[in-house]
Protein backbone atom coordinates (compact mmCIF):
# COMPACT_ATOMS: atom_id res chain seq x y z
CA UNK A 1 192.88 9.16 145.65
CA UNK A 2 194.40 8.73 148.73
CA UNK A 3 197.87 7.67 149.81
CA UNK A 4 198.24 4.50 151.49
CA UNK A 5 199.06 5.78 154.50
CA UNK A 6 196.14 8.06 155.10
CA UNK A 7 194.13 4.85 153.93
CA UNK A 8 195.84 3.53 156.79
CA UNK A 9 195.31 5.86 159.34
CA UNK A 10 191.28 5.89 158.18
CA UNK A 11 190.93 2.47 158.75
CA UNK A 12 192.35 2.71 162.45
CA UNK A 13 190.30 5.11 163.24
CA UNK A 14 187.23 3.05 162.02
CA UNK A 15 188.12 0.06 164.26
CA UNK A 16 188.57 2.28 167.28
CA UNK A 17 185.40 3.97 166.79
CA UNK A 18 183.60 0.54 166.43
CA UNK A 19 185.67 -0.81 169.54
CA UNK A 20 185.21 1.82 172.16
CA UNK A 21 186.35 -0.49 174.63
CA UNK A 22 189.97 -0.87 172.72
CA UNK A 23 191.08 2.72 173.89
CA UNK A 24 188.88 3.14 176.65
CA UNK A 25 190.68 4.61 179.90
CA UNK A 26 189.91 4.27 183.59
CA UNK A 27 188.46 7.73 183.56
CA UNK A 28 185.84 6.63 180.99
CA UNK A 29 184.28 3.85 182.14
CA UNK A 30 181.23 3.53 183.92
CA UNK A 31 178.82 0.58 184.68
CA UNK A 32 175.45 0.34 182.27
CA UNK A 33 173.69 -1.61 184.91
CA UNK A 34 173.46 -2.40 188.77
CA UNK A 35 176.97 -3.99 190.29
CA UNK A 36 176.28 -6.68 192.73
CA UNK A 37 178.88 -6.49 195.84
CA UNK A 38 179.03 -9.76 196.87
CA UNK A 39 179.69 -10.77 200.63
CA UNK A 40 180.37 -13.81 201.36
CA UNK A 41 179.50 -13.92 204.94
CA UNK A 42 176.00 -12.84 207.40
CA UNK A 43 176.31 -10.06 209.83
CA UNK A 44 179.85 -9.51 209.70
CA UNK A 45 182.31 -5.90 210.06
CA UNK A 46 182.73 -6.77 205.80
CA UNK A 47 179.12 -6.63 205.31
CA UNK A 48 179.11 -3.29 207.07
CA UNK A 49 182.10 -1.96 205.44
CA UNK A 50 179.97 -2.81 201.91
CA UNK A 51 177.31 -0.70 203.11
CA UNK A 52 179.34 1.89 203.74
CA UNK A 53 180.82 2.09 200.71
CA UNK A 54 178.03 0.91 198.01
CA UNK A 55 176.26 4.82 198.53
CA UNK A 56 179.17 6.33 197.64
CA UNK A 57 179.90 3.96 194.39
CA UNK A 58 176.47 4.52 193.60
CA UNK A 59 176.94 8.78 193.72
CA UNK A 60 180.03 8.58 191.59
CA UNK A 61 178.95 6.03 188.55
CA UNK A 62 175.15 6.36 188.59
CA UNK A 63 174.11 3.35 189.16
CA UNK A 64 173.03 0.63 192.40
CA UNK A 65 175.36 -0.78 194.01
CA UNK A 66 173.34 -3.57 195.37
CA UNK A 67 174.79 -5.38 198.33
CA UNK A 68 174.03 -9.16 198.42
CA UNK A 69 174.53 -11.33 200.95
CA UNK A 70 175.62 -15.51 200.30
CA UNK A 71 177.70 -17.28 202.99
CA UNK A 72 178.60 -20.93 203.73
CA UNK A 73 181.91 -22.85 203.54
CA UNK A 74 184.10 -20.13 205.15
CA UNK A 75 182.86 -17.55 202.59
CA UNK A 76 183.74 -20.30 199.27
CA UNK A 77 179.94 -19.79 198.02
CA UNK A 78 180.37 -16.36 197.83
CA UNK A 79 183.33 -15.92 196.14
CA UNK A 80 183.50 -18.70 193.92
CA UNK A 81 179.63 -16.56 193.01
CA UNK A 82 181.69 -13.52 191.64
CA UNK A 83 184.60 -15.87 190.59
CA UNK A 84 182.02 -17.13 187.86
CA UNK A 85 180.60 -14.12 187.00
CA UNK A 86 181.38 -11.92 183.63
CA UNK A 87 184.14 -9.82 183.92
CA UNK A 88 182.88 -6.63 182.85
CA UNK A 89 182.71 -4.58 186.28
CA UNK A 90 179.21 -5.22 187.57
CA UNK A 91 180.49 -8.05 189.77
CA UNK A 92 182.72 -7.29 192.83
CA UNK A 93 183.25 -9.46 195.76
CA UNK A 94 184.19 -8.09 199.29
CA UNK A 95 187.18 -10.48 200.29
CA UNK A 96 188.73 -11.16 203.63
CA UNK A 97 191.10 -13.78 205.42
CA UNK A 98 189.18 -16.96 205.04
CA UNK A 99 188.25 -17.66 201.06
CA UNK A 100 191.23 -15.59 200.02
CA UNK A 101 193.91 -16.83 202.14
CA UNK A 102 192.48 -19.33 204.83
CA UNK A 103 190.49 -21.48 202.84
CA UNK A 104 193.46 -22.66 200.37
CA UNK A 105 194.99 -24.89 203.09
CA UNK A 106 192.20 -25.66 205.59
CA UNK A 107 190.38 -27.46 202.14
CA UNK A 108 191.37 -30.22 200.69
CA UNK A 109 189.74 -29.62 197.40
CA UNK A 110 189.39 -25.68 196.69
CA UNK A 111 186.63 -24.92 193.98
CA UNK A 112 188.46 -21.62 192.61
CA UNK A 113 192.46 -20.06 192.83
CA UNK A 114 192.38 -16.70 194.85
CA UNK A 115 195.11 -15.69 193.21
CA UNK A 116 194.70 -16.71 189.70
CA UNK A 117 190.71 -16.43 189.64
CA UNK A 118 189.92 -12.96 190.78
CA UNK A 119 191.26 -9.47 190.50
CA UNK A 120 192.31 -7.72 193.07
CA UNK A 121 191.05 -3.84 193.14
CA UNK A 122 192.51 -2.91 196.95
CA UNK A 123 192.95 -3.89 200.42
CA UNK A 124 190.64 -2.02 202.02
CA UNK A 125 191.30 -2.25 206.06
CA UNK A 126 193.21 -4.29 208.43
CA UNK A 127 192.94 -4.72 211.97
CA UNK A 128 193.91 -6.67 215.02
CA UNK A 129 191.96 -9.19 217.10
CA UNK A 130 191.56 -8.37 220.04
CA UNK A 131 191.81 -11.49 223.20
CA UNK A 132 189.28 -10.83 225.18
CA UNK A 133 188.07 -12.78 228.76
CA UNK A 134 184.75 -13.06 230.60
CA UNK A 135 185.60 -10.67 234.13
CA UNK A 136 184.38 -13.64 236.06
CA UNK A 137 187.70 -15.04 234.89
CA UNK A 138 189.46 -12.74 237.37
CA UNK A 139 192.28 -13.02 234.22
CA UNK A 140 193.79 -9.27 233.98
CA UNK A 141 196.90 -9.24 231.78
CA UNK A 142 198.12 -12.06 229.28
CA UNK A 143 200.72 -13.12 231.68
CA UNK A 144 197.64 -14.97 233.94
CA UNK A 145 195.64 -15.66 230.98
CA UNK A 146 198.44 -17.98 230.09
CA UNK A 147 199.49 -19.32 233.51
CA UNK A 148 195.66 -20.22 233.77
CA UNK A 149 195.90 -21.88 230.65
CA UNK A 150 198.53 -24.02 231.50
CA UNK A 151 197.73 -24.76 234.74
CA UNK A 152 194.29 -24.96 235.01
CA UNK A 153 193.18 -25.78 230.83
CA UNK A 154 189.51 -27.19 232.17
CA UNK A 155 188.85 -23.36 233.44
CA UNK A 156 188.82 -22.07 230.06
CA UNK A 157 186.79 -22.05 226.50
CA UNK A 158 187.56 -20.40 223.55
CA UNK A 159 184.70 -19.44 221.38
CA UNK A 160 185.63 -18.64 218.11
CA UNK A 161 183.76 -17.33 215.25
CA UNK A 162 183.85 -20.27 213.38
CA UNK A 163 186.14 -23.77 212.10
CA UNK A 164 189.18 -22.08 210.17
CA UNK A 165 188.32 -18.36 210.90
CA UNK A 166 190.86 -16.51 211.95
CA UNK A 167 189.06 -16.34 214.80
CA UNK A 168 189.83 -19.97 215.86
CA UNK A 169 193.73 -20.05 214.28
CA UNK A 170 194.57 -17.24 215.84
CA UNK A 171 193.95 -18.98 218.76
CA UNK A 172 195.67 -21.97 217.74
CA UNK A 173 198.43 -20.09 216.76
CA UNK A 174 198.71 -18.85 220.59
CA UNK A 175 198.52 -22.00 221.89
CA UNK A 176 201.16 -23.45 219.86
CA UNK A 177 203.77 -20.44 220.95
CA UNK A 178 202.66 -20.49 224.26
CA UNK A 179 202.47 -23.94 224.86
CA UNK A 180 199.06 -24.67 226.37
CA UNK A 181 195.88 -26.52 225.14
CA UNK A 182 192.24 -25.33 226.10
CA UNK A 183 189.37 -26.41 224.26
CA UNK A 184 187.45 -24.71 220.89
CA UNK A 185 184.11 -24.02 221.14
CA UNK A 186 182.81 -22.73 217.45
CA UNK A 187 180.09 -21.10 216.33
CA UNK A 188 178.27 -19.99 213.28
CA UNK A 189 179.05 -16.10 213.31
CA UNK A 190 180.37 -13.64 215.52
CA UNK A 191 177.34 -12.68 217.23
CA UNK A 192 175.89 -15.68 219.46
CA UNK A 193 180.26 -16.03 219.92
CA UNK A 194 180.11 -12.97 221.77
CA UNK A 195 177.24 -13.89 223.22
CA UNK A 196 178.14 -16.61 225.14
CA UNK A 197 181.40 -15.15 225.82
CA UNK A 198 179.10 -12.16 227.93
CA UNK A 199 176.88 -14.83 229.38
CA UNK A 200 179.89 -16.93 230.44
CA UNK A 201 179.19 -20.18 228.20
CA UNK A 202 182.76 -20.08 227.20
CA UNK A 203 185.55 -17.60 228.64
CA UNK A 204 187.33 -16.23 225.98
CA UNK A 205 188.35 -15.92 222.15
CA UNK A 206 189.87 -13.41 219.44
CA UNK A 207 187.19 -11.03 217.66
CA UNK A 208 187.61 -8.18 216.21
CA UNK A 209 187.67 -4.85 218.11
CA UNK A 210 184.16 -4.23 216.52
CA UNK A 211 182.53 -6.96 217.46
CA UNK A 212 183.68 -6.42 220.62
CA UNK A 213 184.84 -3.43 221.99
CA UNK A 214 180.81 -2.14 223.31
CA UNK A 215 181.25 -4.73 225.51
CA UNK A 216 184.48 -4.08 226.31
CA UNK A 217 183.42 -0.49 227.71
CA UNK A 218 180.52 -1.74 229.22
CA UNK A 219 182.53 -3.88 231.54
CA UNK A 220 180.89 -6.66 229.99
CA UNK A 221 184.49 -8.54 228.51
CA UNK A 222 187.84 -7.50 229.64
CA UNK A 223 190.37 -7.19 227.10
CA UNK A 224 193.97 -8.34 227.35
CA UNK A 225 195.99 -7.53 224.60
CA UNK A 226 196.01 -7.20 220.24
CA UNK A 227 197.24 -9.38 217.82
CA UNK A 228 199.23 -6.35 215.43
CA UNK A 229 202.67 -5.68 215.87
CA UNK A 230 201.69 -2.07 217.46
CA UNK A 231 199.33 -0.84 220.04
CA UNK A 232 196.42 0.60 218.29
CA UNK A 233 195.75 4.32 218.43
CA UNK A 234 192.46 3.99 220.12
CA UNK A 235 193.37 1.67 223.00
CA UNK A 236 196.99 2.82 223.15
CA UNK A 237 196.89 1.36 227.62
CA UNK A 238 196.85 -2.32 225.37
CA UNK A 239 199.52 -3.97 225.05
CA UNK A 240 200.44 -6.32 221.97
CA UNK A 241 201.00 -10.03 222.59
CA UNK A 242 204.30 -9.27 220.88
CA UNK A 243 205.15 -6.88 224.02
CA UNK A 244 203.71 -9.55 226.39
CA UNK A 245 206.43 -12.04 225.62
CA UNK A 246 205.35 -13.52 222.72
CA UNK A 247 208.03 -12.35 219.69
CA UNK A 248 206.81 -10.92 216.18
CA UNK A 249 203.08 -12.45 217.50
CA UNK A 250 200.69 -11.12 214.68
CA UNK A 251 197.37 -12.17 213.41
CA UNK A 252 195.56 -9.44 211.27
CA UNK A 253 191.85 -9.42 209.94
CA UNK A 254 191.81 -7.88 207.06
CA UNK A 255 189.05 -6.78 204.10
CA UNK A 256 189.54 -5.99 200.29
CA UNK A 257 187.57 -5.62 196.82
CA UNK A 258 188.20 -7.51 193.84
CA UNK A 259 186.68 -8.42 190.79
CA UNK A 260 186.06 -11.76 188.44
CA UNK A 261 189.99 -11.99 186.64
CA UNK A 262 189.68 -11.19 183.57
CA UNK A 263 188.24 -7.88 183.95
CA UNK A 264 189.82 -5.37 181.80
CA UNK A 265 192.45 -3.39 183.85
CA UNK A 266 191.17 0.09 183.22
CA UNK A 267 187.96 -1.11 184.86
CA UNK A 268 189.93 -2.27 187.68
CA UNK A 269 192.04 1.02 187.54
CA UNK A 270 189.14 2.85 187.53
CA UNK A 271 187.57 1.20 190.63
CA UNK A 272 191.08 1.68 192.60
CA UNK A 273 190.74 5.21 192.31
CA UNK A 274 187.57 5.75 193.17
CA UNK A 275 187.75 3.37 195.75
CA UNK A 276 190.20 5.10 197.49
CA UNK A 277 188.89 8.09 197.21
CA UNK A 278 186.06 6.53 198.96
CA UNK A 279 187.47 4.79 201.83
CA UNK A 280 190.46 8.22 202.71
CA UNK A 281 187.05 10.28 202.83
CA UNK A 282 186.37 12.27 206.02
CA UNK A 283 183.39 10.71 206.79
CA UNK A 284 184.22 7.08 205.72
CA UNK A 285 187.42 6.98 207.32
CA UNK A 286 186.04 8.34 210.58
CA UNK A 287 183.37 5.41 210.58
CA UNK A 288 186.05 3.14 209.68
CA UNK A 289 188.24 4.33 212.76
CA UNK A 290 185.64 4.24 215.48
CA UNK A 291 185.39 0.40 214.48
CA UNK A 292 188.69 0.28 215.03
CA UNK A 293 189.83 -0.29 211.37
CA UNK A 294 193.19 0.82 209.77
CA UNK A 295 192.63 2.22 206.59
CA UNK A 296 195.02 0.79 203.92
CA UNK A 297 193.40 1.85 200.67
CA UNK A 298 196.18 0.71 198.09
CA UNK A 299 197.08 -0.69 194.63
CA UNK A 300 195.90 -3.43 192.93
CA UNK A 301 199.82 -4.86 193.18
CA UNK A 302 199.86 -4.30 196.63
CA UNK A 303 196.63 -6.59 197.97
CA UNK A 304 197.90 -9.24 195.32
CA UNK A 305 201.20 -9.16 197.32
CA UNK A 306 199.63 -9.26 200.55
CA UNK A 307 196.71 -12.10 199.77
CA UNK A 308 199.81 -14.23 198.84
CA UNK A 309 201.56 -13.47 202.27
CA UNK A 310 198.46 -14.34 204.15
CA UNK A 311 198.25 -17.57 202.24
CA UNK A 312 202.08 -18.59 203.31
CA UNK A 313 201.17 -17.40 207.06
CA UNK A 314 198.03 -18.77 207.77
CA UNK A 315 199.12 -21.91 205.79
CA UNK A 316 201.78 -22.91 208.52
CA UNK A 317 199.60 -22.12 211.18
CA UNK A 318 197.17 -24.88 209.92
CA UNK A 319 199.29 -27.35 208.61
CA UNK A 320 201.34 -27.04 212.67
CA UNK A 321 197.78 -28.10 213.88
CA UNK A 322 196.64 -30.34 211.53
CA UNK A 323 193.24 -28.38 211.17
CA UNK A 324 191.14 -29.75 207.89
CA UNK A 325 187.70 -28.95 207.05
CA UNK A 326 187.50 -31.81 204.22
């Protein structure tokens, strides 16, 4: 007969062995099917940065990574897609500014909680807009680009890359600090944006340095200045608008991966570390550079931090300009 305690013990070891799951770690876990990345957005730098990373998920669990495409409302579909998934890893949503940060002030009703309905895993890359003009502009430094602005508004578009992107409220968040009002032309993506901006339609905006910066060495768009709070290590001749008079001036586009909440957090764990991995890689991190992206590649805690940072800065910027999409 045995004592109670052994009895005990036994009947631990039972449960655990029918409840793998109980003392599963990170280093165990794998996916038993494909994992959808979801990104909420068409022809964007976050459905390239999926791409890029999908193969290498794919080489380290075993299984497809299968990127998938779903935009509309500022990137809502999408998420709130992955937000109502299961949250048992095969579900993972490429986030950026507008449905996690954006979106919770420029809506009046918000179909999920960014910070309460999904998980973050890490915040992938930032990097700063870039304020570009059309040449025939003759604007060549920020200085003119705002004199011109003020004195001439009628002389110059913005194109952005849609309402509420941060490609239009960074914008608006120049024009409140520097005190001049020129008129918003949006579009639907950042490609016929930058398209017009070439052909002259409208005569400048804030994109991203890869949607951009081609053109930018073809002569094609001039570019004045960045929106981060240093010069960036590929075009270290550019100033910052916080160097061009315009104090603590920052506007970041950023990209992360998260998860449905509610996934265990050794299957987030697990996808932090690999993730990471992934993105401080030579050859993925030498990608990411050439399109200009920082990589930040950091903790769960962190991007949670950050997402609710973004909320509280982007929030001011819309409620100063009383910019609703509902």
């Amino acid at each position: 007969m045995f004592p109670r305690r052994s009895l005990l013990a036994a009947a631990l070891l039972g449960v655990a062995a029918a409840s793998p799951s109980w003392a599963q770690s990170a280093a165990d876990w794998k996916p038993i099917k494909p994992v959808r990345i979801m990104v909420p957005i068409v022809g964007s730098t976050n459905d390239v940065l999926a791409r890029l990373v999908a193969p290498k998920l794919q080489e380290v669990f075993g299984q497809p990574f299968v990127v998938e495409n779903k935009g509309g409302a500022g990137g809502n579909i999408g998420a709130l897609d992955i937000v109502r998934s299961a949250p048992d890893g095969h579900h993972l949503l490429v986030g950026y500014n507008g449905p996690l940060a954006i979106n919770v002030s420029l809506f009046n009703k918000m179909p999920y909680d960014p910070m309460k309905d999904l998980a973050p895993i890490t915040l992938a890359v930032k990097s700063p807009q870039y304020l570009v003009v059309n040449p025939a502009t003759g604007i060549t430094s920020v200085k003119e680009f705002i004199a011109t602005a003020k004195t001439n508004p009628q002389k110059l578009n913005y194109g952005s890359v849609s309402v509420g992107s941060a490609s239009h409220l960074t914008m608006e968040m120049l024009k409140s600090e520097a005190g001049f009002n020129i008129t918003h032309i949006p579009y639907r993506g950042a490609a016929p944006a930058v398209s017009d901006l070439v052909a002259g339609m409208v005569q400048t905006g804030f994109f991203v340095p890869g949607n951009v910066q081609g053109f930018v060495k073809e002569g094609k768009l001039r570019l004045l200045a960045s929106t981060g709070l240093k010069r960036f290590p590929s075009t270290p001749d550019v100033p910052t608008l916080a160097e061009s008079g315009l104090k603590d001036f920052e506007a970041t586009s950023w990209i992360g991966f998260l998860a449905p909440a509610g996934t265990p957090p050794h299957i987030i764990k697990r996808y932090n570390e690999e993730m990471v991995k992934i993105l401080k890689s030579p050859d993925i991190l030498a990608r990411l550079h050439e399109m200009e992206f920082e990589v930040v590649a950091g903790t769960p805690r962190e991007f949670s931090a950050w997402i609710s940072s973004e909320i509280t800065r982007w929030g001011k910027v819309i409620k100063d300009n009383g910019i609703k999409l509902d």
